[in-house]
C-alpha atoms as a PDB file:
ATOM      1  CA  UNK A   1     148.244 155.410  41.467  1.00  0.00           C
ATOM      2  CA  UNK A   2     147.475 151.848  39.664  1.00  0.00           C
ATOM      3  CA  UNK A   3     143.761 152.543  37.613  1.00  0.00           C
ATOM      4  CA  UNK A   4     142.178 150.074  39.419  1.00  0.00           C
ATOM      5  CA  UNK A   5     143.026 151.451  42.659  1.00  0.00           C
ATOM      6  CA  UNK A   6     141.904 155.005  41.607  1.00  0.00           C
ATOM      7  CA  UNK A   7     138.906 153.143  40.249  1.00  0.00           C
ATOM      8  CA  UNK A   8     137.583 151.940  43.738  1.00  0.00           C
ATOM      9  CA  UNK A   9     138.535 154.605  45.664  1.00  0.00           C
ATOM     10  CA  UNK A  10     135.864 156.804  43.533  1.00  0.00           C
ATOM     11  CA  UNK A  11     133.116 154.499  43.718  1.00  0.00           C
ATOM     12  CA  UNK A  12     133.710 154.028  47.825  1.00  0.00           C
ATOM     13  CA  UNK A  13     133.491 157.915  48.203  1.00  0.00           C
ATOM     14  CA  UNK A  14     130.309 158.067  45.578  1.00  0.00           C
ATOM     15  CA  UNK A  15     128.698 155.581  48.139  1.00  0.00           C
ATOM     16  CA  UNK A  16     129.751 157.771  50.920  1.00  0.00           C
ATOM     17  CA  UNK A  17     128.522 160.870  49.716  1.00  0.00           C
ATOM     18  CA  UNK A  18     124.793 159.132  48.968  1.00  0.00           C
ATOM     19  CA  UNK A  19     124.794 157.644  52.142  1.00  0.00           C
ATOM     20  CA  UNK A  20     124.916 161.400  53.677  1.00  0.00           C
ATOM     21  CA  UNK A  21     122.596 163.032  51.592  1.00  0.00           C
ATOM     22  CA  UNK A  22     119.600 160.137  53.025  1.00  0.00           C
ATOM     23  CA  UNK A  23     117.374 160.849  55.641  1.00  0.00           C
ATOM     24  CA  UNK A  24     115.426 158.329  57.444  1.00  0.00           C
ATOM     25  CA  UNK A  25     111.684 159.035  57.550  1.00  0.00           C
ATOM     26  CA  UNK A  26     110.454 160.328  60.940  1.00  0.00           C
ATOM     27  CA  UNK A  27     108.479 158.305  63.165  1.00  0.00           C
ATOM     28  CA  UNK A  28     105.760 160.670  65.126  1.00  0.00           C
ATOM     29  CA  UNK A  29     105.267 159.152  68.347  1.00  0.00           C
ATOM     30  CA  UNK A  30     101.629 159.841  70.445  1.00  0.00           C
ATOM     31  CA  UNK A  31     101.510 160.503  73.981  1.00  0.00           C
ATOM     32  CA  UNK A  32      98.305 161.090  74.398  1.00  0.00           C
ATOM     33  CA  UNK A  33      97.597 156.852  73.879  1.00  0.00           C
ATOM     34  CA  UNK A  34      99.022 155.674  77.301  1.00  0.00           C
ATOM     35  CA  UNK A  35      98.086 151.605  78.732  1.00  0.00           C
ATOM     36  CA  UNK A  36      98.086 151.248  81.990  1.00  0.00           C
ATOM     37  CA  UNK A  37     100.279 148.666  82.774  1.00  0.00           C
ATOM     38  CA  UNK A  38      99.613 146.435  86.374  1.00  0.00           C
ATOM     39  CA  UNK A  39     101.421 144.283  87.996  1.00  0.00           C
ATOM     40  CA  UNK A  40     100.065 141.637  90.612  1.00  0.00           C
ATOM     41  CA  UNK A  41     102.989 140.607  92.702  1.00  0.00           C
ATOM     42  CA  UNK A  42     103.127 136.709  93.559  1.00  0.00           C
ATOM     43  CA  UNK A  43     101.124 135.552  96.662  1.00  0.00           C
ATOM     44  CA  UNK A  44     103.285 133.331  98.824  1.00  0.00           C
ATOM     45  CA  UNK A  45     102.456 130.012  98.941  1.00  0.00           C
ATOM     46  CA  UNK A  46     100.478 128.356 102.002  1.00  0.00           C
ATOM     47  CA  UNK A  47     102.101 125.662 103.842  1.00  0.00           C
ATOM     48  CA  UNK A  48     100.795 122.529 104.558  1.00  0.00           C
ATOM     49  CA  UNK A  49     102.136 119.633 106.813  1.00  0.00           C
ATOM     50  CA  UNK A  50     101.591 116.270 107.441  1.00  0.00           C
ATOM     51  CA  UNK A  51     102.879 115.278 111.450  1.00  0.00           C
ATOM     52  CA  UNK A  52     105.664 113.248 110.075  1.00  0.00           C
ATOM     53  CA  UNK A  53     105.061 109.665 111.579  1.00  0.00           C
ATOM     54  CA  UNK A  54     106.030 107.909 108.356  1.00  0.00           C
ATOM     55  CA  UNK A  55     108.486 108.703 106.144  1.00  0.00           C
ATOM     56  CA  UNK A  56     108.916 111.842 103.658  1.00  0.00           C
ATOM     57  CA  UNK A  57     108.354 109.971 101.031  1.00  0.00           C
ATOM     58  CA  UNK A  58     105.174 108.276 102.535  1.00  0.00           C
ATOM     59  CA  UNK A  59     103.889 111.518 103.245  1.00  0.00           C
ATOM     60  CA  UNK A  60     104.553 112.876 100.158  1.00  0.00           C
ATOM     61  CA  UNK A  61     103.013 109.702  97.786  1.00  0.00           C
ATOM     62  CA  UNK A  62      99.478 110.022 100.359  1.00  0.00           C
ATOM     63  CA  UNK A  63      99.078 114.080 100.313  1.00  0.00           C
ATOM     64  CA  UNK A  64     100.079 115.341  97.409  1.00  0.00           C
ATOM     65  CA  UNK A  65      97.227 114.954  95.350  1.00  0.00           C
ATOM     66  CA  UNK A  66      95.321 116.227  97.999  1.00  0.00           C
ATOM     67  CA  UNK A  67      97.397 119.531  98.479  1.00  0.00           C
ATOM     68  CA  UNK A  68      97.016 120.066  94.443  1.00  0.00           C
ATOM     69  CA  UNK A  69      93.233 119.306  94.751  1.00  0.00           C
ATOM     70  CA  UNK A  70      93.071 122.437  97.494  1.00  0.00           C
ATOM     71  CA  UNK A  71      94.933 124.216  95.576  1.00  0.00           C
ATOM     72  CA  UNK A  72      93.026 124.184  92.737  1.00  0.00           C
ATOM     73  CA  UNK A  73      90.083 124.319  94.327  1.00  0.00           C
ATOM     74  CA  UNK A  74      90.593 127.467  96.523  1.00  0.00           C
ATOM     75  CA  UNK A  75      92.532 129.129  94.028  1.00  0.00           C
ATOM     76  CA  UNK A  76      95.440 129.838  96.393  1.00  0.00           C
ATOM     77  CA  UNK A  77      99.384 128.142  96.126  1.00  0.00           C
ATOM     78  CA  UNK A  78      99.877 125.784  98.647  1.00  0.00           C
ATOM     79  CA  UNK A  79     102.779 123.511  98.845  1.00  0.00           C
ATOM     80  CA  UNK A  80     103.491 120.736 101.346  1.00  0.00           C
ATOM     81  CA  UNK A  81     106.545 121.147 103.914  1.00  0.00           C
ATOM     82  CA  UNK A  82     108.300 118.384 105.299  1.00  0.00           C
ATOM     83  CA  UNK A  83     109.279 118.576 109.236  1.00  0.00           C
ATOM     84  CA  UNK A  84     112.077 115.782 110.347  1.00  0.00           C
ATOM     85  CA  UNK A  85     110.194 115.105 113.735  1.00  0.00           C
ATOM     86  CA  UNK A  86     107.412 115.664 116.287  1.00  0.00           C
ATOM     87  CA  UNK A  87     108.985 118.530 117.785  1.00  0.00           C
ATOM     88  CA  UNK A  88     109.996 120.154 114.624  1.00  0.00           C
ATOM     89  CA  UNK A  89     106.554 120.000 113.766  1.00  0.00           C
ATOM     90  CA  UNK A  90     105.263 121.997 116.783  1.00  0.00           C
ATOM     91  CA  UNK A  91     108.153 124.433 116.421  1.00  0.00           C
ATOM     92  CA  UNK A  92     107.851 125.179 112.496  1.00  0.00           C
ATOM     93  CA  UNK A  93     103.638 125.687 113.836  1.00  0.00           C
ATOM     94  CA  UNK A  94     105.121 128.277 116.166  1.00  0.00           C
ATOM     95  CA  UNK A  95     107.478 129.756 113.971  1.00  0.00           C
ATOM     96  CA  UNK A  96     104.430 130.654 111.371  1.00  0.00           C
ATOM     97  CA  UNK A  97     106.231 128.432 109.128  1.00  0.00           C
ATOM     98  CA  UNK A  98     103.128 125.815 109.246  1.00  0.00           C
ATOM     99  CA  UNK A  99      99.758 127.525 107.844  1.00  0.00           C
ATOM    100  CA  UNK A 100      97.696 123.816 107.328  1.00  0.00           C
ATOM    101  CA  UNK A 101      98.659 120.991 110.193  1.00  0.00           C
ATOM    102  CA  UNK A 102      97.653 117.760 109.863  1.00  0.00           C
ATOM    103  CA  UNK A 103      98.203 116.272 113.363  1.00  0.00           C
ATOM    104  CA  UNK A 104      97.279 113.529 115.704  1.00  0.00           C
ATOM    105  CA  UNK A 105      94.841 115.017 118.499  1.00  0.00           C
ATOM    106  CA  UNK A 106      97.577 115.472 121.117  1.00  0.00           C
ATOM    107  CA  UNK A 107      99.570 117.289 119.031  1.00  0.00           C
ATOM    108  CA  UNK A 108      96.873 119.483 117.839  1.00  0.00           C
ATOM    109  CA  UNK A 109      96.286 119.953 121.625  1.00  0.00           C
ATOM    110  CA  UNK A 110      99.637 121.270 121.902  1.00  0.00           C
ATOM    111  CA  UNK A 111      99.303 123.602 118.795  1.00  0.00           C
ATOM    112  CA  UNK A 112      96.308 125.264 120.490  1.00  0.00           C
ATOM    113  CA  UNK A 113      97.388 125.818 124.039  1.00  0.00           C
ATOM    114  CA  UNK A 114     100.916 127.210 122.858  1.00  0.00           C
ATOM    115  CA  UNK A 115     100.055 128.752 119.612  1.00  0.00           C
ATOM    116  CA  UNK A 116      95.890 129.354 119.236  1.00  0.00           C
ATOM    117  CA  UNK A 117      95.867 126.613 116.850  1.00  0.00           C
ATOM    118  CA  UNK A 118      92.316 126.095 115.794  1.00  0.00           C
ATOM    119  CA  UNK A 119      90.957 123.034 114.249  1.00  0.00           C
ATOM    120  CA  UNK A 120      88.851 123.044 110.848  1.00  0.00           C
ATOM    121  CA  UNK A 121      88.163 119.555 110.397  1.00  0.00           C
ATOM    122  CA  UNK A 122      88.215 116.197 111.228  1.00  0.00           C
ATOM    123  CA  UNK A 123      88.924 113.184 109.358  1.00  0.00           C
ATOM    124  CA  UNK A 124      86.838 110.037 108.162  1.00  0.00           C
ATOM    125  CA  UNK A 125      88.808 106.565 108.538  1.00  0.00           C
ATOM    126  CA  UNK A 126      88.593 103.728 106.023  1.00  0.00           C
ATOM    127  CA  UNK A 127      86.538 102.091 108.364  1.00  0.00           C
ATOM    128  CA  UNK A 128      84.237 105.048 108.494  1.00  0.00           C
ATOM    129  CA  UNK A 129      85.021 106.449 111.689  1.00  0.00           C
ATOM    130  CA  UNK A 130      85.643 109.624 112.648  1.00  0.00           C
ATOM    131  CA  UNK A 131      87.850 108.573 115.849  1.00  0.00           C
ATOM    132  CA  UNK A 132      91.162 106.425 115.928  1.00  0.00           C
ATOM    133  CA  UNK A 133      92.210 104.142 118.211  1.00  0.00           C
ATOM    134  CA  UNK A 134      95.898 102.599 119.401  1.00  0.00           C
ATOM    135  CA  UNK A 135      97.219  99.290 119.032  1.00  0.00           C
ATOM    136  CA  UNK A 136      99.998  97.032 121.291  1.00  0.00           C
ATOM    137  CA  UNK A 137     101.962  94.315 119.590  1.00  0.00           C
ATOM    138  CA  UNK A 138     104.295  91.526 119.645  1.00  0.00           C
ATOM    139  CA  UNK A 139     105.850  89.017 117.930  1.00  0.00           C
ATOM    140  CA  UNK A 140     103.268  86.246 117.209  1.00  0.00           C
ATOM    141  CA  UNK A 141     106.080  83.562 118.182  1.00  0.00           C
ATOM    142  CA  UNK A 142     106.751  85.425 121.533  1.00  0.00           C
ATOM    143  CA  UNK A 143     105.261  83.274 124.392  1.00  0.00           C
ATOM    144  CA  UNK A 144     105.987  85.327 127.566  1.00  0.00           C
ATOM    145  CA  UNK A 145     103.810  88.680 125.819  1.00  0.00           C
ATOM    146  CA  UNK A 146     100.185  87.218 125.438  1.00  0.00           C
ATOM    147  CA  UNK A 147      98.146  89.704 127.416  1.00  0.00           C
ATOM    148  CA  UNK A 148      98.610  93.166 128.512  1.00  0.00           C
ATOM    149  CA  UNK A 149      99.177  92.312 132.028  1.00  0.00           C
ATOM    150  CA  UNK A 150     102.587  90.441 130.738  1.00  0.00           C
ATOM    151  CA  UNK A 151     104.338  93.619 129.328  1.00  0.00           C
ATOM    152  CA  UNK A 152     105.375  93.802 133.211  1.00  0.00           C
ATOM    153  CA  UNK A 153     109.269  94.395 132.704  1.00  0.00           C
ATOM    154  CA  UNK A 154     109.182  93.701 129.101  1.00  0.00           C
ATOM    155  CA  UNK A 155     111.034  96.489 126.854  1.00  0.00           C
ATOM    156  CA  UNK A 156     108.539  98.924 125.172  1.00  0.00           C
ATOM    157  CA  UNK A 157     109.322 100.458 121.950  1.00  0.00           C
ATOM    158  CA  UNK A 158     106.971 103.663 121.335  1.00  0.00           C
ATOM    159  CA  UNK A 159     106.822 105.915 118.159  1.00  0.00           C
ATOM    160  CA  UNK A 160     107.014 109.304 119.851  1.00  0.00           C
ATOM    161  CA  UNK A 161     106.579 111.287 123.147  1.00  0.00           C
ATOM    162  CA  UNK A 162     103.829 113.319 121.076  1.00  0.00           C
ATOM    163  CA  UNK A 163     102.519 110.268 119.369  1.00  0.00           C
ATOM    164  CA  UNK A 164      98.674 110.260 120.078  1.00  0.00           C
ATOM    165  CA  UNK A 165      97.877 105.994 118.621  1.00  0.00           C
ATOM    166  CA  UNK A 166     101.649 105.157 119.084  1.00  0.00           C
ATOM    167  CA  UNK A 167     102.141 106.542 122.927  1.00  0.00           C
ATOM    168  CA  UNK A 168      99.681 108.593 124.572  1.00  0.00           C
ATOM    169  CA  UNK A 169      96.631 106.063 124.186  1.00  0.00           C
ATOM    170  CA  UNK A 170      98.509 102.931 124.793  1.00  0.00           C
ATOM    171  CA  UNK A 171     100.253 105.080 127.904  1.00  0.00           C
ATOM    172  CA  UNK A 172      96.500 105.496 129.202  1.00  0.00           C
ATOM    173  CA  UNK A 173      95.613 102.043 128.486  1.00  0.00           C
ATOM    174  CA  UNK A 174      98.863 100.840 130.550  1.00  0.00           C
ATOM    175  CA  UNK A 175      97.691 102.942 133.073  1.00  0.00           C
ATOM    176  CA  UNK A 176      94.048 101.393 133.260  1.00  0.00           C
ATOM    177  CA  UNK A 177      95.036  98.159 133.446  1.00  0.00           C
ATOM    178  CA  UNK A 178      97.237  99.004 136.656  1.00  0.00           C
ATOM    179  CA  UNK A 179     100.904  99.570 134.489  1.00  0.00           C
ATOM    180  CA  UNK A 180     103.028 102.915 134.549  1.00  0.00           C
ATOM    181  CA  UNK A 181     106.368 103.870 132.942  1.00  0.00           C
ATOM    182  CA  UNK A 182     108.168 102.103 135.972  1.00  0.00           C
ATOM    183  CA  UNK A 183     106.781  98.724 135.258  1.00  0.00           C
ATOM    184  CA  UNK A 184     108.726  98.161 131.492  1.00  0.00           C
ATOM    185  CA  UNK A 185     112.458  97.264 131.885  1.00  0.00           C
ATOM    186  CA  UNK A 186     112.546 100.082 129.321  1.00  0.00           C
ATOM    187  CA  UNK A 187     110.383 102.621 127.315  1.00  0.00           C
ATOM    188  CA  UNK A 188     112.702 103.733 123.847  1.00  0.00           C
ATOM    189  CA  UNK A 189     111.258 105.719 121.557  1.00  0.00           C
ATOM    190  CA  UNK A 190     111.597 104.920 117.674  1.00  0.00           C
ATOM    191  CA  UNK A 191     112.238 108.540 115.948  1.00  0.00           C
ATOM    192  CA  UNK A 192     108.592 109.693 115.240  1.00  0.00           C
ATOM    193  CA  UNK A 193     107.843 106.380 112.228  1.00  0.00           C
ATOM    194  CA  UNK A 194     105.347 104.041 112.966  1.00  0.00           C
ATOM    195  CA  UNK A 195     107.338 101.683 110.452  1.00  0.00           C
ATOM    196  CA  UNK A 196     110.620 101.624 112.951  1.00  0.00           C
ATOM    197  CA  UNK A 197     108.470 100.641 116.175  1.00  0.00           C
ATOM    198  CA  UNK A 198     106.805  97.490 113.986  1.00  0.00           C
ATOM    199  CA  UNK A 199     110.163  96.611 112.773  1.00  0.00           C
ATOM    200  CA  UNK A 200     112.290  96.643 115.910  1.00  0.00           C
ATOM    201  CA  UNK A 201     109.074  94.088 117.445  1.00  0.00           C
ATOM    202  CA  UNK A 202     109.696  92.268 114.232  1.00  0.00           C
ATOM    203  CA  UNK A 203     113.432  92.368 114.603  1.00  0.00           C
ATOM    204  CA  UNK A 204     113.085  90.748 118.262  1.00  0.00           C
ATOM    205  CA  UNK A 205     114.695  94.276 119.316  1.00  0.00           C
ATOM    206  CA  UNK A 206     111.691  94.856 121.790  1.00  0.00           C
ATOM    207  CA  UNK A 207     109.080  93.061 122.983  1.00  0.00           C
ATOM    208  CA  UNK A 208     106.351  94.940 122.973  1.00  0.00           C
ATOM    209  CA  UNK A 209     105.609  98.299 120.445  1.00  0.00           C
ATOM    210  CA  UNK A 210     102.754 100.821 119.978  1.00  0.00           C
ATOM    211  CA  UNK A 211     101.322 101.797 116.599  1.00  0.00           C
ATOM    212  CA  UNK A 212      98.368 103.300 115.792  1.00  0.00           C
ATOM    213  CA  UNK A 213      95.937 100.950 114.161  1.00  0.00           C
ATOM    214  CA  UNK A 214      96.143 101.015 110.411  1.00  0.00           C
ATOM    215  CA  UNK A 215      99.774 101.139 110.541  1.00  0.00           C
ATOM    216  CA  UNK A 216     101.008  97.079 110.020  1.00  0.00           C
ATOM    217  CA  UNK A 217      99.817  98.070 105.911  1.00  0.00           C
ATOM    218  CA  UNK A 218     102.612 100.313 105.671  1.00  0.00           C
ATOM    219  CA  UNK A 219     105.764  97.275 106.399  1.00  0.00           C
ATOM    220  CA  UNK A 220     103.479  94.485 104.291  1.00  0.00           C
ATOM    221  CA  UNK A 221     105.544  95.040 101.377  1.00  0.00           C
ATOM    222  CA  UNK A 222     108.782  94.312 104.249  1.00  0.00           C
ATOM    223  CA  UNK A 223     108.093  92.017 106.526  1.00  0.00           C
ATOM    224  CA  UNK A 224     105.291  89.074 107.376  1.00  0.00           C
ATOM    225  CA  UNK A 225     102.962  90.981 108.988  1.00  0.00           C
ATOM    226  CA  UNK A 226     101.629  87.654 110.189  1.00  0.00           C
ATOM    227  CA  UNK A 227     105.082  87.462 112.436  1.00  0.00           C
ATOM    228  CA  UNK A 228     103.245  90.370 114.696  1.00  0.00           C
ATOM    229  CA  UNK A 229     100.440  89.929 117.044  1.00  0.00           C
ATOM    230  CA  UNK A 230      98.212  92.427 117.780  1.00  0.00           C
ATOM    231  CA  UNK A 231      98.003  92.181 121.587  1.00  0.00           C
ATOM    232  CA  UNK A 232      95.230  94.851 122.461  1.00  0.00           C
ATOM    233  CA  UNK A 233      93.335  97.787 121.493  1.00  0.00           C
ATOM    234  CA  UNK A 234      93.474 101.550 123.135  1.00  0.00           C
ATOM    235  CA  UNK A 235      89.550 102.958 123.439  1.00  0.00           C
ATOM    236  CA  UNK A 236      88.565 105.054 120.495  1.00  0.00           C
ATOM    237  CA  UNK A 237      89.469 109.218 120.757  1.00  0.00           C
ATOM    238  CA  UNK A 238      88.669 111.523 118.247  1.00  0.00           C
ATOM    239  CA  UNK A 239      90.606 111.475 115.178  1.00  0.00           C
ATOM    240  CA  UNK A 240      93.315 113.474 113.191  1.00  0.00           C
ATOM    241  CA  UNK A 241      92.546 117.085 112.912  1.00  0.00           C
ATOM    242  CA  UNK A 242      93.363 119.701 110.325  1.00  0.00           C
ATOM    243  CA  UNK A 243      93.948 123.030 112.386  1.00  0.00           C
ATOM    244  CA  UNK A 244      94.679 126.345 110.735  1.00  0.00           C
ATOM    245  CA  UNK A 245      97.232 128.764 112.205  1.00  0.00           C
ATOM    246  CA  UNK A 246      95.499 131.919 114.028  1.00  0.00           C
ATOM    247  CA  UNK A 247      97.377 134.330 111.213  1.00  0.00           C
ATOM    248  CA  UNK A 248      95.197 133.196 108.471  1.00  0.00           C
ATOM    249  CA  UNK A 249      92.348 135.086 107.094  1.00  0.00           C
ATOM    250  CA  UNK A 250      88.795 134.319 107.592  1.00  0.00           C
ATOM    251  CA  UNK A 251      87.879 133.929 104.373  1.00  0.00           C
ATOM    252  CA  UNK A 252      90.834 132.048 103.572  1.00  0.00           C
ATOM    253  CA  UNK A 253      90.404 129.059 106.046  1.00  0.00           C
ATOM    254  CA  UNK A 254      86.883 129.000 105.040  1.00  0.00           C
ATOM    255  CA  UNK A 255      88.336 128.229 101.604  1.00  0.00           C
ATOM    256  CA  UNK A 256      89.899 125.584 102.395  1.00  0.00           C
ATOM    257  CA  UNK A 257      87.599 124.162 105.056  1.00  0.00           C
ATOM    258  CA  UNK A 258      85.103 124.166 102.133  1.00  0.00           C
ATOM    259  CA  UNK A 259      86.937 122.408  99.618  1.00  0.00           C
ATOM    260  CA  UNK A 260      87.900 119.985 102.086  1.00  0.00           C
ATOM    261  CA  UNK A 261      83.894 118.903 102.697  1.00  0.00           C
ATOM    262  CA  UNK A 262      83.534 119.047  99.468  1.00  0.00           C
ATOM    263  CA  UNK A 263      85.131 116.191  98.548  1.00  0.00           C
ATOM    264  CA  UNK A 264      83.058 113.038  97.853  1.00  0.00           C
ATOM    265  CA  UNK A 265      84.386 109.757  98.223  1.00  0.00           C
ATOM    266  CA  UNK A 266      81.161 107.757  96.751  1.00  0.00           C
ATOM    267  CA  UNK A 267      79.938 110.146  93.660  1.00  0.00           C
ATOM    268  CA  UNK A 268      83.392 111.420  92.215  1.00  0.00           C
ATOM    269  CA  UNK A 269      85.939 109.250  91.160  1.00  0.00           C
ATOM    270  CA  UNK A 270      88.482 111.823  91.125  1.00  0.00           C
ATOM    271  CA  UNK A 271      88.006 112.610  94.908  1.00  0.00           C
ATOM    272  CA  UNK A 272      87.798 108.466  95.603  1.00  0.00           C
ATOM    273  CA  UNK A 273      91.534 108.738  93.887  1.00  0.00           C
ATOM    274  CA  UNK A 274      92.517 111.766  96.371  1.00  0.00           C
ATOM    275  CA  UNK A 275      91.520 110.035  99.366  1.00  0.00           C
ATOM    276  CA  UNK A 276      92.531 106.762  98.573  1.00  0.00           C
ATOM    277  CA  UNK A 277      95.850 107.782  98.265  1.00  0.00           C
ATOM    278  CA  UNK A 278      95.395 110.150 101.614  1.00  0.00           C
ATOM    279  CA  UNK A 279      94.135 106.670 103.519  1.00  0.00           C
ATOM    280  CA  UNK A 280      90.765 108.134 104.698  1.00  0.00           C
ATOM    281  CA  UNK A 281      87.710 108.585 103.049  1.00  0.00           C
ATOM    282  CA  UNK A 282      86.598 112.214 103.907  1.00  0.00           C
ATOM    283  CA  UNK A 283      86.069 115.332 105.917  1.00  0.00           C
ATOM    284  CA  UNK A 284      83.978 116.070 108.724  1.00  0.00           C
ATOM    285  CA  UNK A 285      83.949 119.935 110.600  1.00  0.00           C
ATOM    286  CA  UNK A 286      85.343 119.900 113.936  1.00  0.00           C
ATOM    287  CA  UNK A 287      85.888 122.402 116.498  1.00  0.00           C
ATOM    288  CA  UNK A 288      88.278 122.513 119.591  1.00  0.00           C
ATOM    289  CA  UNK A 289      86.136 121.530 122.275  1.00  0.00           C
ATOM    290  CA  UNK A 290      86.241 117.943 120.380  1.00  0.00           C
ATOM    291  CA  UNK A 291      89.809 117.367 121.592  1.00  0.00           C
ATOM    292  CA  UNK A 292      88.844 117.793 125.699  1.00  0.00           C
ATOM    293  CA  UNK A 293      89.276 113.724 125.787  1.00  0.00           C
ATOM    294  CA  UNK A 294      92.358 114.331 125.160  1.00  0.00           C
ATOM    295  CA  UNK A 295      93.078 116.696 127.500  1.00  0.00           C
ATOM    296  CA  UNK A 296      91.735 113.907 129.889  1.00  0.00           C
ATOM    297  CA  UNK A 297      93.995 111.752 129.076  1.00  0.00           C
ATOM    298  CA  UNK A 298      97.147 113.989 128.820  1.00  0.00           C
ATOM    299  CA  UNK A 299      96.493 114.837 132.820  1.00  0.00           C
ATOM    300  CA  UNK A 300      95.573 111.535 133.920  1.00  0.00           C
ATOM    301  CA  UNK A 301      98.820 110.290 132.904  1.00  0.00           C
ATOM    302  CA  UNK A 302     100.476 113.287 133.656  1.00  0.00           C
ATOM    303  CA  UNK A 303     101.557 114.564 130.092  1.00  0.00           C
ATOM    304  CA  UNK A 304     102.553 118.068 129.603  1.00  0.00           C
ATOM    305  CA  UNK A 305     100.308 120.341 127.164  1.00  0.00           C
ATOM    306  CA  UNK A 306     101.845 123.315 127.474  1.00  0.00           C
END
């Protein structure tokens, strides 16, 4: 065997035979020191949902500040949900996919007969109203649709079956003025958006349409709102309603009813920002028995609530 190879074999086994002979030092572990360890499983997050007669998007850019606000100010996760249409609206309500609906009165209606629905609150209009009102239009340029009485056999575009300022007031104001469904050459309805019934008017599509008042500021940025002539005004009901789904707890809806009257549109300019974006100005309580005008309505033009 070459020296050198001899040579490394005897310092590899030296190195061996140390390695052997060491002991690594004990480490005493103590039982008797024990931490409790907890763990606080993840609520699941409220829902909250906006009657979808403008777009997502709309929805989303005028609530979401006001869904963190609640939020933060209840201490409990809510997140906004999105329904495509009237219906799904009512159905996700039903389904107990809904917790927090933010509805026209008709709708809320609905959500109490069907489901126990109960309202929390009301809202405050820019105009400082706590009741809303519908609108009829037409093209300015359209001679033959001056007065209400001239929507005999002219095409009617609505927003919605369910729509409180874009059907069901402008149906009863029809009505009073001696008009029913029989008298337009047709009554189309325009998906649930406020924006497609101003837009088909504006388009020549229709003659008439029915919005709810407040509505022409959402197409300004589209169209010359000065092209559309508002032709009358619906009598005032009472306005949009947050109603809480009969599953919640007590003291959680008084959470959130709370933070919702807190909000101060004249001393905080962080709340000013909130409802700004949301397009009213505040909170006021409400209870069921506000809605019975409503309920008027609904069986004097022979609407289903059930």
């Amino acid at each position: 065997m070459p020296k050198k190879i001899l040579y490394l074999f005897i310092i590899m086994a030296a190195f061996m035979l140390s390695s052997c002979d060491e002991r690594e030092e004990a480490i005493e572990v103590s039982l008797e020191k024990r931490e409790e360890i907890t763990f606080s499983p993840r609520l699941p997050a409220l829902t909250y949902a906006y009657l979808p007669q403008y777009s997502h998007t709309e929805s989303f850019q005028r609530h979401h500040r006001l869904v963190e606000y609640l939020s933060e100010k209840t201490g409990l996760p809510i997140r906004q949900v999105f329904p495509d249409t009237f219906d799904e609206h009512i159905n996700m309500f039903g389904q107990g996919k809904i917790d927090i609906s933010f509805s026209n009165p008709f709708i809320y209606v609905k959500l109490a007969n069907r489901f126990g629905a109960q309202a929390m609150t009301r809202i405050i209009e820019q105009d400082g109203r706590a009741e809303f009102r519908g609108q009829i239009i037409a093209r300015s340029d359209n001679i033959e649709v001056r007065t209400i009485e001239d929507a005999r056999n002219k095409s009617w575009v609505a927003v919605d079956p369910s729509s409180a300022g874009g059907y069901l007031f402008p149906l009863g104001h029809f009505v009073d003025h001696g008009l029913t469904l029989n008298d337009f050459s047709e009554v189309v309805f325009a998906g649930g958006r406020q924006e497609n019934v101003i837009l088909g008017v504006y388009a020549g599509l229709h003659d008439i349409g029915s919005i709810r008042e407040g509505s022409l500021s959402v197409v300004e940025d589209k169209i010359d709102i000065n092209q559309i002539r508002i032709i009358d005004n619906t009598m005032w009901y009472p306005g949009w309603v947050y109603a809480h789904s009969p599953r919640l707890p007590e003291d959680v809806v008084h959470k959130i009813k709370e933070a919702m009257l807190y909000l101060d549109y004249e001393a905080e300019p962080e709340h000013r920002a909130i409802l700004d974006a949301a397009r009213f100005i505040g909170f006021i309580p409400s209870t069921d028995q506000d809605f019975d005008p409503v309920r008027d309505l609904s069986q004097k033009v022979g609407l289903d609530l059930d």
